[in-house]
C-alpha atoms as a PDB file:
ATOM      1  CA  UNK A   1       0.000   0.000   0.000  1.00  0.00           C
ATOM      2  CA  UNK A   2       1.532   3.457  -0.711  1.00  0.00           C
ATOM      3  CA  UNK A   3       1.897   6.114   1.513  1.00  0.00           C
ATOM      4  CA  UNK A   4      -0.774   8.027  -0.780  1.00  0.00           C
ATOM      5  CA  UNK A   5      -3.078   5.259   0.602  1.00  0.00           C
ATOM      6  CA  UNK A   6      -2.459   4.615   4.040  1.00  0.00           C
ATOM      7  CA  UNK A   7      -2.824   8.516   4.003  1.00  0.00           C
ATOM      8  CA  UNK A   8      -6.475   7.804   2.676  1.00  0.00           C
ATOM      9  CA  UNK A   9      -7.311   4.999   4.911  1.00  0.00           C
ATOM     10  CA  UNK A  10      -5.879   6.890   8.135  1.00  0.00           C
ATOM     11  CA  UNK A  11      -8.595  10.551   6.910  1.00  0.00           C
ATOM     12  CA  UNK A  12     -11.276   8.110   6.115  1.00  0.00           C
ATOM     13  CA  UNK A  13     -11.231   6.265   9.405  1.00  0.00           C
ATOM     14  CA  UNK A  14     -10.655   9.786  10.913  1.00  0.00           C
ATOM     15  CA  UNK A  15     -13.951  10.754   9.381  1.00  0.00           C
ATOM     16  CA  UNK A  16     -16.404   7.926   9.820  1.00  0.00           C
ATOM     17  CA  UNK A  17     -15.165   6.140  12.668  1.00  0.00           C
ATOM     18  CA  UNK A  18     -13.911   8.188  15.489  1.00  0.00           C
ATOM     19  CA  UNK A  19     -16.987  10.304  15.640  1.00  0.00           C
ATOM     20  CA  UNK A  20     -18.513   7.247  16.728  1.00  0.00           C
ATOM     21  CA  UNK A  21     -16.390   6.952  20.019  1.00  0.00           C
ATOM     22  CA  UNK A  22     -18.460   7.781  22.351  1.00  0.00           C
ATOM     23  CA  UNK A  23     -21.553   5.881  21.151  1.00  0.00           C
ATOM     24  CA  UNK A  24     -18.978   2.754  21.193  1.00  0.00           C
ATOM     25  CA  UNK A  25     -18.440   3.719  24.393  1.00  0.00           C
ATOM     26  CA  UNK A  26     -21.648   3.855  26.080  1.00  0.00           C
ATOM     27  CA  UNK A  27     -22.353   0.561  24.288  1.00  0.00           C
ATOM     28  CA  UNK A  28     -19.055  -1.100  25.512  1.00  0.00           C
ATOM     29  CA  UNK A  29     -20.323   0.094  29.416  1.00  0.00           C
ATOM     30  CA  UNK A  30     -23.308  -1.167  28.420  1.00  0.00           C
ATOM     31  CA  UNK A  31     -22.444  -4.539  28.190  1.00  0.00           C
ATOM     32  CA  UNK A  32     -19.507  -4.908  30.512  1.00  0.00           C
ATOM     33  CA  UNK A  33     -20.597  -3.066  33.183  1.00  0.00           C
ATOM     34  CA  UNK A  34     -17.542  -1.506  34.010  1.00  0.00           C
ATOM     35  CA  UNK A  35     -15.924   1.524  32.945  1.00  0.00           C
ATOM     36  CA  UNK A  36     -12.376  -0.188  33.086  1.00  0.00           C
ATOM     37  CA  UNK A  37     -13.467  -2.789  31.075  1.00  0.00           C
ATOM     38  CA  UNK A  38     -15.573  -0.814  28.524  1.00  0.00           C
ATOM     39  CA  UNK A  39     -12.279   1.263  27.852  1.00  0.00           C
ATOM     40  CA  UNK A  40     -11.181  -1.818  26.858  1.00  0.00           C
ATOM     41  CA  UNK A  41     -13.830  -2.973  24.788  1.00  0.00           C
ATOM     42  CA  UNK A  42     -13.433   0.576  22.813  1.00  0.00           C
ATOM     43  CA  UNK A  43      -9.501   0.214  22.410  1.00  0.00           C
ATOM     44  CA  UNK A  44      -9.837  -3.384  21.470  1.00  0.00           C
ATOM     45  CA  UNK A  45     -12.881  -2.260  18.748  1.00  0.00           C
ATOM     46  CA  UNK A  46     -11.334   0.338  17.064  1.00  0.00           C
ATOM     47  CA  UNK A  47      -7.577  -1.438  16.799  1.00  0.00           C
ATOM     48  CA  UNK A  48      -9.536  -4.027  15.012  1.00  0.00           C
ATOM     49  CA  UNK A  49     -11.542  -1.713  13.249  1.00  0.00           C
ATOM     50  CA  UNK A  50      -8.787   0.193  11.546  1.00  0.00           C
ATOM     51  CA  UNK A  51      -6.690  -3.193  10.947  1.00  0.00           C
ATOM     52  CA  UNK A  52      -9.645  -3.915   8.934  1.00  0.00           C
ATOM     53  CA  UNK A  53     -10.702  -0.634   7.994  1.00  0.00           C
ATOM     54  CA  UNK A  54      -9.597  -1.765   3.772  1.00  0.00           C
ATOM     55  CA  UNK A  55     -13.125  -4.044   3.982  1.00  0.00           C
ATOM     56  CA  UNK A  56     -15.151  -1.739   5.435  1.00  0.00           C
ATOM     57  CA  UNK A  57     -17.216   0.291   2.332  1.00  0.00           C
ATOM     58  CA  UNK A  58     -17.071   3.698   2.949  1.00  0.00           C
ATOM     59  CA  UNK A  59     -19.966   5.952   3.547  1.00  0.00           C
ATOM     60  CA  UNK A  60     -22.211   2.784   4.796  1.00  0.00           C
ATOM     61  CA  UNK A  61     -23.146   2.178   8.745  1.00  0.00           C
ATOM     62  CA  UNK A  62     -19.936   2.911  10.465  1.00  0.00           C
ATOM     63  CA  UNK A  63     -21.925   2.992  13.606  1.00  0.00           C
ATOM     64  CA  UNK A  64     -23.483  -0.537  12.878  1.00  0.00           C
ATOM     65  CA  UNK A  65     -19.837  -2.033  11.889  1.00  0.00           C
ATOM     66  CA  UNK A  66     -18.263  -0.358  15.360  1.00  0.00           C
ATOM     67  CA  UNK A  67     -21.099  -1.867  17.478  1.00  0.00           C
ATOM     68  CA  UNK A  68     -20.520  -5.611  15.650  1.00  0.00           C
ATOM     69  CA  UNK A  69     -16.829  -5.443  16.084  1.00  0.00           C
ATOM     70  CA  UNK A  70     -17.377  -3.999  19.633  1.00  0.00           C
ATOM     71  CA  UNK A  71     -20.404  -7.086  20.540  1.00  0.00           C
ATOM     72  CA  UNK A  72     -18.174  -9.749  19.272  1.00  0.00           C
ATOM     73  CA  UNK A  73     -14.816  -8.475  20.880  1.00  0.00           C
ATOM     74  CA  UNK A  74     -17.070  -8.394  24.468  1.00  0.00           C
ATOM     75  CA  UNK A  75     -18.635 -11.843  23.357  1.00  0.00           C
ATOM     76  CA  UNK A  76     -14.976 -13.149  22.785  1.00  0.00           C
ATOM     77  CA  UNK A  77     -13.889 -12.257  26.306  1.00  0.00           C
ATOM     78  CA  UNK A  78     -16.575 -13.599  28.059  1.00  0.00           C
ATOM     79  CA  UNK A  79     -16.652 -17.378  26.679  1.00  0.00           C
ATOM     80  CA  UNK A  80     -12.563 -17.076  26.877  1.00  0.00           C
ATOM     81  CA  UNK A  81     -13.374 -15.946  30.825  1.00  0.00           C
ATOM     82  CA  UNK A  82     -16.055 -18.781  30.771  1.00  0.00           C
ATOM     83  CA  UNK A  83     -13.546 -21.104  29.557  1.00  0.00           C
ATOM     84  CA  UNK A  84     -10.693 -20.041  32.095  1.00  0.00           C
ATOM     85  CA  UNK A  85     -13.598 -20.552  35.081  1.00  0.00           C
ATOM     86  CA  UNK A  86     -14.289 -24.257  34.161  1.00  0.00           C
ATOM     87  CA  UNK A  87     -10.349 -24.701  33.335  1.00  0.00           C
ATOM     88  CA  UNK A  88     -10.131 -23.710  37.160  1.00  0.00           C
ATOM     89  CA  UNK A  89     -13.013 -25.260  38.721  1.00  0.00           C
ATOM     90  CA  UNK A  90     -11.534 -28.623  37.299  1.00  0.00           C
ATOM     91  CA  UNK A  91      -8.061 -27.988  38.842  1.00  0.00           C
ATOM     92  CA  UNK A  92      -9.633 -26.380  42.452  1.00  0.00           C
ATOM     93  CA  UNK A  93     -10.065 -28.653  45.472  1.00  0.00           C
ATOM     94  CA  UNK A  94     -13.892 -29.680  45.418  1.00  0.00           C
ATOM     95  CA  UNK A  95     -13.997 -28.670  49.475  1.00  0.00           C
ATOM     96  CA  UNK A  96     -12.656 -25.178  48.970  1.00  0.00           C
ATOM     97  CA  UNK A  97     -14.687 -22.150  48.202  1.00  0.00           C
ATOM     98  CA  UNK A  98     -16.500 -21.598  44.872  1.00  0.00           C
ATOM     99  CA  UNK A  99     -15.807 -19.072  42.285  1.00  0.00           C
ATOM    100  CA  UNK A 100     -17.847 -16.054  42.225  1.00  0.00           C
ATOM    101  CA  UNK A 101     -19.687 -16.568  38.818  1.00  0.00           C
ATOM    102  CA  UNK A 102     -19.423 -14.070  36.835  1.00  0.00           C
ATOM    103  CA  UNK A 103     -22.704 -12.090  35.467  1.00  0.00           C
ATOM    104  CA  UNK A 104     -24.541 -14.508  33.467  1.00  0.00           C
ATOM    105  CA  UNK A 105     -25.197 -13.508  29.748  1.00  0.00           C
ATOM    106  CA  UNK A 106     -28.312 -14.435  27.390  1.00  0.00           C
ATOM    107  CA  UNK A 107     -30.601 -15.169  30.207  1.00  0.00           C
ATOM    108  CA  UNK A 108     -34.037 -14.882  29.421  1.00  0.00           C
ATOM    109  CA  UNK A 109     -37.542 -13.621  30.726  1.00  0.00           C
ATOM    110  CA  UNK A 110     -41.274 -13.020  29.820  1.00  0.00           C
ATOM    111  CA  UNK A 111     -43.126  -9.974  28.903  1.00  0.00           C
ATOM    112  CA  UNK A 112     -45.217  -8.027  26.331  1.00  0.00           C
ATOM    113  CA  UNK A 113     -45.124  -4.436  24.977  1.00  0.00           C
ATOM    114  CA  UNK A 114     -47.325  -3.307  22.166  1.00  0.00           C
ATOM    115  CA  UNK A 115     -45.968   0.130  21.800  1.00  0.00           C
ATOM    116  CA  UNK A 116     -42.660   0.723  23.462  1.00  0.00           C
ATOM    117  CA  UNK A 117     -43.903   4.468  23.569  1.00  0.00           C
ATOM    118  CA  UNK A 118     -43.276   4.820  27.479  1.00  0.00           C
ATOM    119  CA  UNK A 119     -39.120   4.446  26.914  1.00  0.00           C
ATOM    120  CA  UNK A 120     -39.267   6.838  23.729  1.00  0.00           C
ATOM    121  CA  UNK A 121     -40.535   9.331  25.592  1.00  0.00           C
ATOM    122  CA  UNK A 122     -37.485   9.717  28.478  1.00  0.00           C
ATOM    123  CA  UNK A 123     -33.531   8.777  28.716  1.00  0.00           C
ATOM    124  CA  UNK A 124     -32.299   9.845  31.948  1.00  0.00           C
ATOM    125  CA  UNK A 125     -29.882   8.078  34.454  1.00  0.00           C
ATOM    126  CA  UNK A 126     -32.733   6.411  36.175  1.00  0.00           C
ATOM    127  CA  UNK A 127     -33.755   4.421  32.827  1.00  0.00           C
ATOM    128  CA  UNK A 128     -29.941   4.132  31.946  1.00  0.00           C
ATOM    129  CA  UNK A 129     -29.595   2.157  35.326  1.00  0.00           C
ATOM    130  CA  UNK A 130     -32.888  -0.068  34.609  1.00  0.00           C
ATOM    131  CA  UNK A 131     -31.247  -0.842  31.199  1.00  0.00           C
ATOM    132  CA  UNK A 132     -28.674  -2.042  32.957  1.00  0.00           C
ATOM    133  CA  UNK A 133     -30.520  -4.309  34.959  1.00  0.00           C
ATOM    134  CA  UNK A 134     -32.286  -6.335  31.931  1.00  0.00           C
ATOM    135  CA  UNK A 135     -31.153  -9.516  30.367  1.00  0.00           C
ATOM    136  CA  UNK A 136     -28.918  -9.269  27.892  1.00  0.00           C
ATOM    137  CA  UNK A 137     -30.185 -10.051  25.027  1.00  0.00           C
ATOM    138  CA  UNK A 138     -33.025  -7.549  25.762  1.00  0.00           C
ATOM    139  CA  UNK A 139     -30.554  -4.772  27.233  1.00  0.00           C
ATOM    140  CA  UNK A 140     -28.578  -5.019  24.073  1.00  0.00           C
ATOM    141  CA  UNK A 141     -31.544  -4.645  21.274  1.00  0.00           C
ATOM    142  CA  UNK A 142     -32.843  -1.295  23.940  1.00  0.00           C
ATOM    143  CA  UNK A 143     -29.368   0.667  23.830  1.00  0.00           C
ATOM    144  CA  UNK A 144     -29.152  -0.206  20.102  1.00  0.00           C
ATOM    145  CA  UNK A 145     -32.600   1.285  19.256  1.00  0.00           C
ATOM    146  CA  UNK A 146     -33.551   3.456  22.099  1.00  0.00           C
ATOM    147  CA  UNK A 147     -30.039   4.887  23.310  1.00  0.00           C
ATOM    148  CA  UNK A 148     -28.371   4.795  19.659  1.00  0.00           C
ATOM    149  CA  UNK A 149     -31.402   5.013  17.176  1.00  0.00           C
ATOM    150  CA  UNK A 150     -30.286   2.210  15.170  1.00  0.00           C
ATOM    151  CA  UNK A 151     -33.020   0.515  12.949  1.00  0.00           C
ATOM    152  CA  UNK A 152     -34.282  -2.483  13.115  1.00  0.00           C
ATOM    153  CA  UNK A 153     -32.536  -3.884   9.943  1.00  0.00           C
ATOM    154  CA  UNK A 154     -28.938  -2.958  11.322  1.00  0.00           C
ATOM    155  CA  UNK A 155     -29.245  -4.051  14.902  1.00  0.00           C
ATOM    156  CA  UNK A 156     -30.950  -7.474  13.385  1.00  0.00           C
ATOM    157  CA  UNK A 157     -27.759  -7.395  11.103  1.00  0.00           C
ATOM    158  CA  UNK A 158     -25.496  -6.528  14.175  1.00  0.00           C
ATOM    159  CA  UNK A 159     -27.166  -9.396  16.518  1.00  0.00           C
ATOM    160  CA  UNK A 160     -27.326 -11.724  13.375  1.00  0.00           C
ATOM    161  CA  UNK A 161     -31.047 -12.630  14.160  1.00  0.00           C
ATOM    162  CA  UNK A 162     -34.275 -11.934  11.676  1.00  0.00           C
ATOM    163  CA  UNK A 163     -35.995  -8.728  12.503  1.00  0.00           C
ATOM    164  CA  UNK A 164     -39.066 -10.012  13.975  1.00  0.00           C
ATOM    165  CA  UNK A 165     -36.675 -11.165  16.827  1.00  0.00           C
ATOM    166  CA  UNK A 166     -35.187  -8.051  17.162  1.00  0.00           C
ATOM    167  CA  UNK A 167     -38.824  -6.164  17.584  1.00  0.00           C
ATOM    168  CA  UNK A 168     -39.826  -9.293  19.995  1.00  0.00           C
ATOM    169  CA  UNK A 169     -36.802  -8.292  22.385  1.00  0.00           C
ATOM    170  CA  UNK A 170     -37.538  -4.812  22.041  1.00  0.00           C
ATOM    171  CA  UNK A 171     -41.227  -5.154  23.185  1.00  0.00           C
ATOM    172  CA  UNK A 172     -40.181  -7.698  26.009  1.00  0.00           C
ATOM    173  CA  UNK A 173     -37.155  -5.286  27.130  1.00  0.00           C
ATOM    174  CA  UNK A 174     -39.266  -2.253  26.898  1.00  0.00           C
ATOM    175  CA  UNK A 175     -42.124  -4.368  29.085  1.00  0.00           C
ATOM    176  CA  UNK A 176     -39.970  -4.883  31.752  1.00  0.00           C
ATOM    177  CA  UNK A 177     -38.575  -0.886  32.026  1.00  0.00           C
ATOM    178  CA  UNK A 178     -42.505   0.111  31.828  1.00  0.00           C
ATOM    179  CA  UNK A 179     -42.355  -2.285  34.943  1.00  0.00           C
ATOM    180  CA  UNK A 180     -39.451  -1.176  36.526  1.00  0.00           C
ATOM    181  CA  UNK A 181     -39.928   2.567  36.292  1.00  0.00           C
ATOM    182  CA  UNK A 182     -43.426   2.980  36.459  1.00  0.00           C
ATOM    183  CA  UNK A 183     -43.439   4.612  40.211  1.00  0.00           C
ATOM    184  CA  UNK A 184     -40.714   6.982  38.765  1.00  0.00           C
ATOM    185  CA  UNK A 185     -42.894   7.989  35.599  1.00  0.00           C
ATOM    186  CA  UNK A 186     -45.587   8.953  38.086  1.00  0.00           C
ATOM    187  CA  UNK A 187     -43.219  10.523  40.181  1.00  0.00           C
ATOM    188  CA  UNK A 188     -42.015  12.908  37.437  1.00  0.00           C
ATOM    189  CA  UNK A 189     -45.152  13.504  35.387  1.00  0.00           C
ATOM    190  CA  UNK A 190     -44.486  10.926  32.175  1.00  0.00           C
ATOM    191  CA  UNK A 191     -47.764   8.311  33.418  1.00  0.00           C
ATOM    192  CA  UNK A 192     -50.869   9.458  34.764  1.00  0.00           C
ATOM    193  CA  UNK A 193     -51.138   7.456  37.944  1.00  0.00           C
ATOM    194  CA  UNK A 194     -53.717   4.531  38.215  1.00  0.00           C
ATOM    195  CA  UNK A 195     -53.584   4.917  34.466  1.00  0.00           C
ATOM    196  CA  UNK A 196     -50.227   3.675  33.021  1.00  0.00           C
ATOM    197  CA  UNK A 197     -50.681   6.049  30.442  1.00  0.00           C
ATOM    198  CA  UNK A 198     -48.745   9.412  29.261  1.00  0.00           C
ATOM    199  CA  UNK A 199     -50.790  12.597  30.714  1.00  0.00           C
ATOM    200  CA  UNK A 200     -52.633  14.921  27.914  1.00  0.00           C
END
């Protein structure tokens, strides 16, 4: 590659990628939980995004391709941690104490949402914490639409699952913040009380 080139590559991934840094970012925290470890996340992403910056197609979803690289980075890490744990719990004397386990990934609840309409309406640190309390798989699709405004194509793209999944997560994950919050809607003046509904 000449230097005209690498010259090219380094402005182009100037332009379309770093503006997305902060966006990675909150996603990283997101799913780590951790600051420490989302800085990671985001210096592991974007090393591997401008090592392959050459098959990335410029002026597509830059913010879709950061969030894949970022998901299956985190993904990486936690079956490698997963891996070290039962590596360890093979070698450690059965009478001694247990590893702590560390936070459980993909689990899985119930729940319906129709609309979705309650979370549209408010992002504040309160919600940001109840995102972080949801399953996975349901946290995930919420900070992709809700927090990042991806649509539904891209995040089903992202998550590699059909669409309809994608909206069935969304109206489960969004079901369980309606839950969550609902005393705090009241409280500030999003719900009606008694009525579970936005007041006119």
């Amino acid at each position: 590659m000449s230097d005209a080139e690498v010259a090219n590559d380094r402005i182009g991934f100037e332009e379309e990628a770093l503006p997305h840094l902060d966006a990675v970012y909150r996603f990283a925290l997101r799913l780590s939980g951790n600051p420490d470890r989302a800085e990671d996340l985001v210096q592991e992403t974007f090393l591997r995004a401008y090592g392959s910056w050459g098959q990335y197609k410029r002026g597509t979803a830059a913010k879709s391709w950061l969030f894949t690289i970022c998901r299956n980075v985190f993904l990486r890490r936690v079956e490698r941690s997963q891996r070290h744990d039962e590596i360890v719990r093979e070698q450690v004397d059965r009478t001694g104490p247990g590893l702590d386990p560390i936070n459980p990934v993909w689990a899985s609840v119930e729940g319906v949402d129709p609309e979705g309409e309650f979370f549209a309406s408010i992002v504040d640190e309160r919600i940001i914490e109840a995102i972080d309390e949801l399953p996975d798989e349901y946290r995930t699709a919420v900070v992709l639409s809700d927090v990042e405004g991806l649509p539904y194509a891209e995040i089903a793209e992202l998550l590699d699952v059909p669409v309809g999944t994608v909206k069935s997560r969304l109206f489960r994950g969004r079901r369980q913040l309606q839950k969550v919050l609902y005393d705090y809607a009241v409280e500030m003046g999003y719900v009606s009380a008694g009525t579970g509904e936005e007041p006119s």
